[in-house]
C-alpha atoms as a PDB file:
ATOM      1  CA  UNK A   1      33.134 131.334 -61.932  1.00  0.00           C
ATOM      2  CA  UNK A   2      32.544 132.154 -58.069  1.00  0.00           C
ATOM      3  CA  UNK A   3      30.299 129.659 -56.223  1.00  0.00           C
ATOM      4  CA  UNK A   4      28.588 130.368 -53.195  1.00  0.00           C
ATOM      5  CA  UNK A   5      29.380 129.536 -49.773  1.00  0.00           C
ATOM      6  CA  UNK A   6      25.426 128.578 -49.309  1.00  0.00           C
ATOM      7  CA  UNK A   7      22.820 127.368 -51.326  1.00  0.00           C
ATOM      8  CA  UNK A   8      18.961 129.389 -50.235  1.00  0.00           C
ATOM      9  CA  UNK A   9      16.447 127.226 -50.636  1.00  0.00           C
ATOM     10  CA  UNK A  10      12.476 126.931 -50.246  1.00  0.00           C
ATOM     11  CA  UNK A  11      11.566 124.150 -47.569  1.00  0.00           C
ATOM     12  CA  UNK A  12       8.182 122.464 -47.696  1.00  0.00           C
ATOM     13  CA  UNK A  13       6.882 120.868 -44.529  1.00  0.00           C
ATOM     14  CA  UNK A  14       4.351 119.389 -43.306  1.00  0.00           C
ATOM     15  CA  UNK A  15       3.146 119.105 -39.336  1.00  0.00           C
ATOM     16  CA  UNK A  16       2.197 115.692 -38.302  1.00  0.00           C
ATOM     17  CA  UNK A  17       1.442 115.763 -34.869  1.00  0.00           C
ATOM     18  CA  UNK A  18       3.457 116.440 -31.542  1.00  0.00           C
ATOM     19  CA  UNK A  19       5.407 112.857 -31.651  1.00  0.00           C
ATOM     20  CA  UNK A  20       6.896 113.824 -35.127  1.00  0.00           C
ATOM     21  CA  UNK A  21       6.157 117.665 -35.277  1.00  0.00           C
ATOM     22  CA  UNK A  22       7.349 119.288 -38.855  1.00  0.00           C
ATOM     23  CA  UNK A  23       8.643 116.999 -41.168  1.00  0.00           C
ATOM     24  CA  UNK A  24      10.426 118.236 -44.708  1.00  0.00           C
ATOM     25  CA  UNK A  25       9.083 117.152 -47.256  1.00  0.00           C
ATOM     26  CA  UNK A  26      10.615 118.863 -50.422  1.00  0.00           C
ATOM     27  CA  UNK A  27      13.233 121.376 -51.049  1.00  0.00           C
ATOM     28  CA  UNK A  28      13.705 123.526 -54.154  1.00  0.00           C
ATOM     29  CA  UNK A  29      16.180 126.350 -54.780  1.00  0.00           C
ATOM     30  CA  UNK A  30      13.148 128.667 -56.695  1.00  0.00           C
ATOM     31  CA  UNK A  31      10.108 129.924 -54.872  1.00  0.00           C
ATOM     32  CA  UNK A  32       8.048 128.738 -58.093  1.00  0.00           C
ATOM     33  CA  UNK A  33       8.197 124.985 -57.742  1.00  0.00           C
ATOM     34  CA  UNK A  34       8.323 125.293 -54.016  1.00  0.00           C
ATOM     35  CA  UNK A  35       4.711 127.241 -53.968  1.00  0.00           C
ATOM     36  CA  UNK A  36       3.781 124.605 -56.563  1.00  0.00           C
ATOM     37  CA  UNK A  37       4.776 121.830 -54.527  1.00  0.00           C
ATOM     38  CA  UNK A  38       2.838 123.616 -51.508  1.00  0.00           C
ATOM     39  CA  UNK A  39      -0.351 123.397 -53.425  1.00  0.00           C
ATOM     40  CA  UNK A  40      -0.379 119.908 -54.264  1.00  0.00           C
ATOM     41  CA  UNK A  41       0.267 118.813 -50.918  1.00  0.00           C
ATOM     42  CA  UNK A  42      -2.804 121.082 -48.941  1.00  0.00           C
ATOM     43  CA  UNK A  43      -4.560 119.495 -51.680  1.00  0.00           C
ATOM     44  CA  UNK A  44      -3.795 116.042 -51.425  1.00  0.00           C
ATOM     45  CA  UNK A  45      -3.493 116.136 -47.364  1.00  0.00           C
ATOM     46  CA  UNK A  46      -6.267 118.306 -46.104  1.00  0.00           C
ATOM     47  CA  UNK A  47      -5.865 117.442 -42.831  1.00  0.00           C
ATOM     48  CA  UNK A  48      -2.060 117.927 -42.065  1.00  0.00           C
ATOM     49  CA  UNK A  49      -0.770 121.807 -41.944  1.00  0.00           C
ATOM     50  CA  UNK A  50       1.679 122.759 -44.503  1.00  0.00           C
ATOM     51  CA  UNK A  51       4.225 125.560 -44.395  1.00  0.00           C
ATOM     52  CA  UNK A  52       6.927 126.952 -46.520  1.00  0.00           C
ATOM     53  CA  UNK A  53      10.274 128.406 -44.817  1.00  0.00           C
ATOM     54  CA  UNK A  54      13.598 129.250 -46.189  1.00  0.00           C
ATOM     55  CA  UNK A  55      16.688 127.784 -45.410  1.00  0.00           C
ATOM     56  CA  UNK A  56      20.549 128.433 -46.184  1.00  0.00           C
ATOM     57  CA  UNK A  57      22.949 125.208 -46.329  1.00  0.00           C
ATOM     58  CA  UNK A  58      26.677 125.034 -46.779  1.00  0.00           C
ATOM     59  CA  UNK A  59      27.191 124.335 -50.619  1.00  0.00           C
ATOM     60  CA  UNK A  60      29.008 120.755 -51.470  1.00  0.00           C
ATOM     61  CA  UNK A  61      30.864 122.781 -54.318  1.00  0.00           C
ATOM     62  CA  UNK A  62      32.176 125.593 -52.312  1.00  0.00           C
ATOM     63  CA  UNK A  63      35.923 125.602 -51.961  1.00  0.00           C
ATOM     64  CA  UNK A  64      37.138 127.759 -49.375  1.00  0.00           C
END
């Protein structure tokens, strides 16, 4: 079975200010979770701004 070069995944961050700017805060490789995760975090931190990006990283398994 092929495995790919990178892995896409959903990035959760959170903005904390201009010392620290945005920090991740959890990854997930399905939109799903990630939009899950979103919630509960705008929910439990009202008064930081959360954001979702995406993001490609090198896979550990890939083999060139």
């Amino acid at each position: 079975m092929k495995v790919n070069k990178w892995l896409y995944l959903w990035v959760v961050q959170g903005y904390y200010g201009n010392r620290y700017g945005w920090e991740d805060l959890t990854a997930s490789e399905d939109y799903a979770s990630s939009r899950d995760n979103l919630k509960d975090y705008r929910a439990n931190e009202p008064d930081v701004a959360h954001r979702m990006i995406q993001r490609r990283e090198l896979n550990p398994e890939y083999t060139a």
